[in-house]
PDB file of N, CA and C in Angstrom:
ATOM      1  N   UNK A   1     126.257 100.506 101.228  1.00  0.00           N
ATOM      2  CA  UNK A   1     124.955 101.128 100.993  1.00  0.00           C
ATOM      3  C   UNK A   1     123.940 100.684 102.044  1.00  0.00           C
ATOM      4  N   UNK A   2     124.097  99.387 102.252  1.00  0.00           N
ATOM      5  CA  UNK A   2     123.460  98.834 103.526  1.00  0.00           C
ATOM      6  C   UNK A   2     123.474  99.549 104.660  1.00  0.00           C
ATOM      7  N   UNK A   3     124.448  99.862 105.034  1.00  0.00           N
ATOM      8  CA  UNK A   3     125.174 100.361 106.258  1.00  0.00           C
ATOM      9  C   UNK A   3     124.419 101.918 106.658  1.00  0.00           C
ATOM     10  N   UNK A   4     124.555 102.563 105.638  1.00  0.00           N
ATOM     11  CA  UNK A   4     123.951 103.708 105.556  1.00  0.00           C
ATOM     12  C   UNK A   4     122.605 103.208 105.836  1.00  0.00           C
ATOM     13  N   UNK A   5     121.869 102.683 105.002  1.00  0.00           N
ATOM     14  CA  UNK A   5     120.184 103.156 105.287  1.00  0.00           C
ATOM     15  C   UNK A   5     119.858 102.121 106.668  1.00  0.00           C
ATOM     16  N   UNK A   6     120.444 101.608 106.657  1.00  0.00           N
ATOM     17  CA  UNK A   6     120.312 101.270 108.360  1.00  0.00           C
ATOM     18  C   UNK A   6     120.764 102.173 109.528  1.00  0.00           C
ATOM     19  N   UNK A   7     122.002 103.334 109.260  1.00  0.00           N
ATOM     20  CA  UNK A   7     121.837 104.044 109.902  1.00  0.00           C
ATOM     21  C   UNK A   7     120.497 105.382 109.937  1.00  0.00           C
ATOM     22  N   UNK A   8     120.572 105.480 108.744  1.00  0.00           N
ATOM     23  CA  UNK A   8     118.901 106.458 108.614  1.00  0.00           C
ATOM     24  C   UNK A   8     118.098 105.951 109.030  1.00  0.00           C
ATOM     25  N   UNK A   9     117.530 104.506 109.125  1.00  0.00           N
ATOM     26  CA  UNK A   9     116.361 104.291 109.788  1.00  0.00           C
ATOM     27  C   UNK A   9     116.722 104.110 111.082  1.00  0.00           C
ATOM     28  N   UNK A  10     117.880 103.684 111.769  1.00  0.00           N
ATOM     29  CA  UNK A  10     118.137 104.036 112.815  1.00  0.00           C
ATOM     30  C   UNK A  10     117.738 105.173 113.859  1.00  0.00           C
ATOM     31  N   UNK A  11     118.330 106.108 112.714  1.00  0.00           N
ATOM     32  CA  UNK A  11     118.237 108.252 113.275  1.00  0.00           C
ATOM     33  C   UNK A  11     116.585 108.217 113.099  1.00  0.00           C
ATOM     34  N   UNK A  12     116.000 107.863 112.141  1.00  0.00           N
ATOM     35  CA  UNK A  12     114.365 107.944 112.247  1.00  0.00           C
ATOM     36  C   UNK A  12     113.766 107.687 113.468  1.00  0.00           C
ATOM     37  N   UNK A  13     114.082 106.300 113.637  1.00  0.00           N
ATOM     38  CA  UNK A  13     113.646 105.932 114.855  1.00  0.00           C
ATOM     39  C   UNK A  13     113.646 106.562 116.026  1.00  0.00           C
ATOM     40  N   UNK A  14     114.554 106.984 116.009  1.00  0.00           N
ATOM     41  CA  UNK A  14     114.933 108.237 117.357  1.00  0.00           C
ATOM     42  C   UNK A  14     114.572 109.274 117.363  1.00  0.00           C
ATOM     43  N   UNK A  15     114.578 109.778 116.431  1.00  0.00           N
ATOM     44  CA  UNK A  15     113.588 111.017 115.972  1.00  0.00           C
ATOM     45  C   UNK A  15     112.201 110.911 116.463  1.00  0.00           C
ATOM     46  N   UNK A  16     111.640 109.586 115.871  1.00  0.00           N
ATOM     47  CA  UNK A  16     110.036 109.367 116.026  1.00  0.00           C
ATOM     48  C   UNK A  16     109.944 108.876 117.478  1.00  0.00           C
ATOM     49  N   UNK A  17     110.646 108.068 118.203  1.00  0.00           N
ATOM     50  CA  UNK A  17     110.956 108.043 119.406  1.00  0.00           C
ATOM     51  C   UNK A  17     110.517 109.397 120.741  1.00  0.00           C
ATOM     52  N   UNK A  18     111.820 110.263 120.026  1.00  0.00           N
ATOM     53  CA  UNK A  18     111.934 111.902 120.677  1.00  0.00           C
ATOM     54  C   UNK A  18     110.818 112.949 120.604  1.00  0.00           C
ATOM     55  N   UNK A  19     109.870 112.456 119.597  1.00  0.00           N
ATOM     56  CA  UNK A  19     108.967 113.034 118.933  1.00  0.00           C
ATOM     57  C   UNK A  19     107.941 112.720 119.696  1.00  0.00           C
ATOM     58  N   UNK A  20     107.215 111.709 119.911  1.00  0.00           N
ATOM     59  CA  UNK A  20     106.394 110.809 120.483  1.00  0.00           C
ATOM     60  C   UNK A  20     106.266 111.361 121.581  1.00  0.00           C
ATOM     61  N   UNK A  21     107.497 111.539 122.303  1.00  0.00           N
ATOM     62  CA  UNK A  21     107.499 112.287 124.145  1.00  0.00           C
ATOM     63  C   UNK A  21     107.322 113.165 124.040  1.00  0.00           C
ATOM     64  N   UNK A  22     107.809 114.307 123.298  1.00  0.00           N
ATOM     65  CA  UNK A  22     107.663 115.524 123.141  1.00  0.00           C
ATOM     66  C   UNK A  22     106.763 116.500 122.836  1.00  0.00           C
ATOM     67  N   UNK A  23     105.570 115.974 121.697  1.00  0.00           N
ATOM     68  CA  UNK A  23     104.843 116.448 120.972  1.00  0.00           C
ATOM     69  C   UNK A  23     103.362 116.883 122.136  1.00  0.00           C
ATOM     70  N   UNK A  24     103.092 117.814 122.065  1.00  0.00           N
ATOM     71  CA  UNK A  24     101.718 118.166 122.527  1.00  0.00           C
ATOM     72  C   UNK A  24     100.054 117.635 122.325  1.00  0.00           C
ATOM     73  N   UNK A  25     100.089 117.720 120.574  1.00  0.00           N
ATOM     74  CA  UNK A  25      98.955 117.297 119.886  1.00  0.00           C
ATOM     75  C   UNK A  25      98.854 115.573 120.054  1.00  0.00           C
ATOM     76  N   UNK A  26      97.954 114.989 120.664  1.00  0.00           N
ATOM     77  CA  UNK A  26      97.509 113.918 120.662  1.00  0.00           C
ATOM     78  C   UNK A  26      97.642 113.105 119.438  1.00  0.00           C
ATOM     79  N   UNK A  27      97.141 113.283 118.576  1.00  0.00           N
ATOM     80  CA  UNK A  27      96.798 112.851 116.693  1.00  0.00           C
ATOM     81  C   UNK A  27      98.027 112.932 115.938  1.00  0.00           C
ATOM     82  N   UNK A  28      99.171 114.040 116.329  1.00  0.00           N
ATOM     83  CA  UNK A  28     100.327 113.798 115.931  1.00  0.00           C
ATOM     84  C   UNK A  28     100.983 112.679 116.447  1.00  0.00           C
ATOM     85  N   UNK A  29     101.148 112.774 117.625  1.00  0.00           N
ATOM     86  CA  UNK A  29     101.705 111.445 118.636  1.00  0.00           C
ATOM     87  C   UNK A  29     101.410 110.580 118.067  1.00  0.00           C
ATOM     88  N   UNK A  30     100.459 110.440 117.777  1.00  0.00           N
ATOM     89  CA  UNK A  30      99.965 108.687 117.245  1.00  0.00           C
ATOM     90  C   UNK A  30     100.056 108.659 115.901  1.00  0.00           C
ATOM     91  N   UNK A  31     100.498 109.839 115.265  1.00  0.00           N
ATOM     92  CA  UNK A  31     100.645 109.229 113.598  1.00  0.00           C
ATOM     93  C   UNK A  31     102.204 109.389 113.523  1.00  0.00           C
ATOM     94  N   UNK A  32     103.176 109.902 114.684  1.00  0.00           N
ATOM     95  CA  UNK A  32     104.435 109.596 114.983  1.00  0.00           C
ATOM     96  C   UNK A  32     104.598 108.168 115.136  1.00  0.00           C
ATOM     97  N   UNK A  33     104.238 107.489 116.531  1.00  0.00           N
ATOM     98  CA  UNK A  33     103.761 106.551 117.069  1.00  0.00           C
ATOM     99  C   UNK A  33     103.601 105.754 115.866  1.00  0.00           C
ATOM    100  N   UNK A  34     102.522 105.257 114.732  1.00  0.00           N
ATOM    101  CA  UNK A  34     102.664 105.003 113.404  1.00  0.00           C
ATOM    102  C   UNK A  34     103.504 104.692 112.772  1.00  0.00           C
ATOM    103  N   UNK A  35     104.262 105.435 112.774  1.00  0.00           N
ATOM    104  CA  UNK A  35     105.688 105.512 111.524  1.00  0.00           C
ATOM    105  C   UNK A  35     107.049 105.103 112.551  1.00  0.00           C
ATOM    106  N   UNK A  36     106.488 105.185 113.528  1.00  0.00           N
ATOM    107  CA  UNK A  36     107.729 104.199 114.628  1.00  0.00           C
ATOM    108  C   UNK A  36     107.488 102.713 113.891  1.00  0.00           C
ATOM    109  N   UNK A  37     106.363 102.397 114.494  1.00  0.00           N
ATOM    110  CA  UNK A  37     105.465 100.960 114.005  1.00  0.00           C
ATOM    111  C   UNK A  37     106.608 100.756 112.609  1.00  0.00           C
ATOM    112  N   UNK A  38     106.031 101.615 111.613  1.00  0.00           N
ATOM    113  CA  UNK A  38     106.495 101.378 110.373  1.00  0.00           C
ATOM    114  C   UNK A  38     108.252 100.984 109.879  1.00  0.00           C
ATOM    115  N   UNK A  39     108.941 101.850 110.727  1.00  0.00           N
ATOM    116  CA  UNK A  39     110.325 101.874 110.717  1.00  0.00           C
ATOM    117  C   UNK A  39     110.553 100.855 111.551  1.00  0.00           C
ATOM    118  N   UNK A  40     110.189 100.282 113.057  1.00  0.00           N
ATOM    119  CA  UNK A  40     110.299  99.049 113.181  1.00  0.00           C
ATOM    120  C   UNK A  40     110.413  97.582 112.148  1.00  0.00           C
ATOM    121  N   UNK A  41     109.371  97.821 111.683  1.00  0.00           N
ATOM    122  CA  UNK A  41     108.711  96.620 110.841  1.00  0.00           C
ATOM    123  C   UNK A  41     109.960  96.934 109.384  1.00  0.00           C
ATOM    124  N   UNK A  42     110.816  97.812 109.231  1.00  0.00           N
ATOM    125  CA  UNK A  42     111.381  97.860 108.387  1.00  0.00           C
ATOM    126  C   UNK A  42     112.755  97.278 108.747  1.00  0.00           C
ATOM    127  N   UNK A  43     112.614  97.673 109.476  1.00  0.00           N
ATOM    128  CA  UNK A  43     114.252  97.040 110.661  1.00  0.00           C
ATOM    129  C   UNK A  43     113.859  95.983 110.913  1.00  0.00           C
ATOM    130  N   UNK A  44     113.246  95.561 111.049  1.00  0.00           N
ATOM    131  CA  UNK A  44     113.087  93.784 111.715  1.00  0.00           C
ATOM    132  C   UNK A  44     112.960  92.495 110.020  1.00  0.00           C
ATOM    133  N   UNK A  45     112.565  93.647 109.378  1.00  0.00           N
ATOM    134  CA  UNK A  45     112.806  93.306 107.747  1.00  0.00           C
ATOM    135  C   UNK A  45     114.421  92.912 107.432  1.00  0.00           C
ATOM    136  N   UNK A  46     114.918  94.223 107.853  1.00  0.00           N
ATOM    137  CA  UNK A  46     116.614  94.046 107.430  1.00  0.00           C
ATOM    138  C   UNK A  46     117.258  93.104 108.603  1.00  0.00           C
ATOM    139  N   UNK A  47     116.701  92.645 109.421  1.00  0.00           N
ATOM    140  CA  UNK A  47     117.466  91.447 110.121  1.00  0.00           C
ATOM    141  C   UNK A  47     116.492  90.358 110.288  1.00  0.00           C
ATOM    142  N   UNK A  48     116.165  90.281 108.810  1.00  0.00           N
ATOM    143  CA  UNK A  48     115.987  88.976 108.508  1.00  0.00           C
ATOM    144  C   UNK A  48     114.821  88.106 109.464  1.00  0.00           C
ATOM    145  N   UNK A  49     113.665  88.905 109.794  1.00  0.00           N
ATOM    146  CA  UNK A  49     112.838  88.236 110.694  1.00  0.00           C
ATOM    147  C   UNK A  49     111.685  88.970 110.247  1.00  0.00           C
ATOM    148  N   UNK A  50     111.072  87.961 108.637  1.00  0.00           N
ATOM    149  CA  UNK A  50     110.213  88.559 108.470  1.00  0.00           C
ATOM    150  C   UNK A  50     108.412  88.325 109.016  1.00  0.00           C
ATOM    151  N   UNK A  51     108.836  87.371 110.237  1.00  0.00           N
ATOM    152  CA  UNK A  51     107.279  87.383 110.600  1.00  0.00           C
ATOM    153  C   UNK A  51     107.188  87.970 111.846  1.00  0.00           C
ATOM    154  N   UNK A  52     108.568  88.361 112.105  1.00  0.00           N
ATOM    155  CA  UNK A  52     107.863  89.608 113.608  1.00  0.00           C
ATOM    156  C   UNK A  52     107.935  90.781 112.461  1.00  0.00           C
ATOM    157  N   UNK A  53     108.439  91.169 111.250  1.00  0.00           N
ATOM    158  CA  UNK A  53     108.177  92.468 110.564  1.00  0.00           C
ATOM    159  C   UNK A  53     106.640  92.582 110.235  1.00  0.00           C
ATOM    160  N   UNK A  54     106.040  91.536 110.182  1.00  0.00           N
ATOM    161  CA  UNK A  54     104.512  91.439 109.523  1.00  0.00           C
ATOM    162  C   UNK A  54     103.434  92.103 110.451  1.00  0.00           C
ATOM    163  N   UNK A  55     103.901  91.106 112.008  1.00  0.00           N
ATOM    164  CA  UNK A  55     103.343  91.461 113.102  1.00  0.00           C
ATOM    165  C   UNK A  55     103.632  92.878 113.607  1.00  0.00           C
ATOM    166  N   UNK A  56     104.822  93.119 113.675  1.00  0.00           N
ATOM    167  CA  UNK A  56     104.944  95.068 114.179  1.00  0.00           C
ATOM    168  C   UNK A  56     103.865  95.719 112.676  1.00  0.00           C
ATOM    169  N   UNK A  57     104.031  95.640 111.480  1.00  0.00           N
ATOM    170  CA  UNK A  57     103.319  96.005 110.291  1.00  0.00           C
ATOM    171  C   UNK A  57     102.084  96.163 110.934  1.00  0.00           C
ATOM    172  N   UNK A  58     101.391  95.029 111.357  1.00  0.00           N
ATOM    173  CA  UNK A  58      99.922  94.633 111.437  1.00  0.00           C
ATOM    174  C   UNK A  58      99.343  94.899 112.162  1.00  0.00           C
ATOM    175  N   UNK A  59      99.971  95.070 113.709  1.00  0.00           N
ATOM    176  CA  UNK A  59      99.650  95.546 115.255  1.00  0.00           C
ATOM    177  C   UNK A  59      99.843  96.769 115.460  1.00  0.00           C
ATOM    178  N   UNK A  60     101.754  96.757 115.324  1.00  0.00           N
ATOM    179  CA  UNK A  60     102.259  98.187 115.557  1.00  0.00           C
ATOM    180  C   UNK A  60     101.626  99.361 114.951  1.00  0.00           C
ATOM    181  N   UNK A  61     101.799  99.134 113.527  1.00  0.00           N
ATOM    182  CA  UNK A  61     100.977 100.270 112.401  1.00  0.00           C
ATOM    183  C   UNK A  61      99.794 100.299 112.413  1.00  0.00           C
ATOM    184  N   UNK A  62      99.038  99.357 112.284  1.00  0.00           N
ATOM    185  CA  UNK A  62      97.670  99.179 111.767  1.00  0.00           C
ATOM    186  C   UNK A  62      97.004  99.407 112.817  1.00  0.00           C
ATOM    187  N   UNK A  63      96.554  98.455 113.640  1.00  0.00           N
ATOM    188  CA  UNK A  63      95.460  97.817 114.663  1.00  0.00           C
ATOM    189  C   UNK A  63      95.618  99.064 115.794  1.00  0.00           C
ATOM    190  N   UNK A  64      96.770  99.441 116.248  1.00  0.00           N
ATOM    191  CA  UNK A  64      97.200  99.998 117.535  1.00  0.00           C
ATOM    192  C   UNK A  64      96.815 101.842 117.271  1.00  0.00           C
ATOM    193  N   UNK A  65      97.364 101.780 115.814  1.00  0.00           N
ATOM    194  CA  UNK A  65      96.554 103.059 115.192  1.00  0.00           C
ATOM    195  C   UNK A  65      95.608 103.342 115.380  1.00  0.00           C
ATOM    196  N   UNK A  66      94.536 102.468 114.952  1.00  0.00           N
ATOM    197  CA  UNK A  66      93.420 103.052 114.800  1.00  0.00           C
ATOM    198  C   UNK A  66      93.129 102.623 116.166  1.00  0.00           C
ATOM    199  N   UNK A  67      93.049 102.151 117.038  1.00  0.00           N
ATOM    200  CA  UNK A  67      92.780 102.272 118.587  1.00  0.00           C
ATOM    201  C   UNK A  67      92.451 103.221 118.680  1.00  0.00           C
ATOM    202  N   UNK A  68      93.950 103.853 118.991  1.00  0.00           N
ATOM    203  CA  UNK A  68      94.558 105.316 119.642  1.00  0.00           C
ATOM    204  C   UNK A  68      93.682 106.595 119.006  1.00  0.00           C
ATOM    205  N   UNK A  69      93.528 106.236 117.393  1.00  0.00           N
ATOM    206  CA  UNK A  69      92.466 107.580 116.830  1.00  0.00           C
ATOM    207  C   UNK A  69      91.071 107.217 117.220  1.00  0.00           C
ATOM    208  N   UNK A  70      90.297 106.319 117.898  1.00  0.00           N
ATOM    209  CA  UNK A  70      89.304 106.097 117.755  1.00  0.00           C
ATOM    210  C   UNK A  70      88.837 106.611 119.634  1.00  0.00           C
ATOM    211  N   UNK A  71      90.498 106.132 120.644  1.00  0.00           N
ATOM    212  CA  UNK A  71      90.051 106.498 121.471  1.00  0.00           C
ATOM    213  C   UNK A  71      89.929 108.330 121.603  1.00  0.00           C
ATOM    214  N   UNK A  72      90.666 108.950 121.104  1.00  0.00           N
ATOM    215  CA  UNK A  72      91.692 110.285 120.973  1.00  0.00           C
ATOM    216  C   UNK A  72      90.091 110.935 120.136  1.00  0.00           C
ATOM    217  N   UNK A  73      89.125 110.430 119.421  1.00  0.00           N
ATOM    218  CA  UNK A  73      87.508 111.091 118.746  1.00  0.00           C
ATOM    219  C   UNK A  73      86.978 111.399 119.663  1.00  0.00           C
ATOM    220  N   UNK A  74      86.822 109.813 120.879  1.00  0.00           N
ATOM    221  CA  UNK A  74      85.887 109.716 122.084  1.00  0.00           C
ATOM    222  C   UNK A  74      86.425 111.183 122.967  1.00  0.00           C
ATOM    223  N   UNK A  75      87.043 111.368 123.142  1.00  0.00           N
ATOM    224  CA  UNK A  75      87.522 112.914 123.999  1.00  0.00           C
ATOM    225  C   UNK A  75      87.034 114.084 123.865  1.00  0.00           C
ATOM    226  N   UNK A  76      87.167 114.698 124.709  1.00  0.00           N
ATOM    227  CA  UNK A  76      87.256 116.128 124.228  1.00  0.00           C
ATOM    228  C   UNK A  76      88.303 117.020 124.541  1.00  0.00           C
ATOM    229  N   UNK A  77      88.263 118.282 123.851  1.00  0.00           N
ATOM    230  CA  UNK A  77      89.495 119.293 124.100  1.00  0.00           C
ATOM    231  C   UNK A  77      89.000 120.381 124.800  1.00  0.00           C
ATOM    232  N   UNK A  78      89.516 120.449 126.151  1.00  0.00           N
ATOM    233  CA  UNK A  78      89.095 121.667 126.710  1.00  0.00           C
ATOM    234  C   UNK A  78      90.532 122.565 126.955  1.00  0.00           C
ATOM    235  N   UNK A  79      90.298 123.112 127.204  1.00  0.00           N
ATOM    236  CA  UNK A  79      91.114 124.908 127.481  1.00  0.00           C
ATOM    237  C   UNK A  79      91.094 125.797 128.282  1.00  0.00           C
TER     238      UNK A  79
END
């Protein structure tokens, strides 16, 4: 059972990875970007290293987030 959801968060990762490069919309990117953070911090959970899981949690997800949306307001969208 292990085996499995380590491979799903695996395929996530790559997904959100593939996603990240790919995506057009700025605000998506970074709430991709996000849930990378998140699936990191979940994986670093399942191998047993739970104070770099805290730190990807806290930096990766949190802090680095709201950066990115705060710089991504300051902008504008032209066309």
């Amino acid at each position: 059972m292990i085996d499995i959801l380590n491979i799903l968060l695996l395929l996530f990762l790559i997904v959100c990875a593939v996603g990240v490069a790919y995506i057009r919309d700025l605000l998506s990117a970074v709430i991709l970007f996000s849930s990378f953070g998140l699936i990191m911090a979940i994986i670093w959970q399942q191998l047993s290293a739970p104070d770099v899981a805290m730190v990807e949690a806290a930096l990766g997800t949190g802090v680095i987030s709201l950066l990115l949306i705060a710089a991504i307001s300051k902008t504008r969208r032209t066309e």
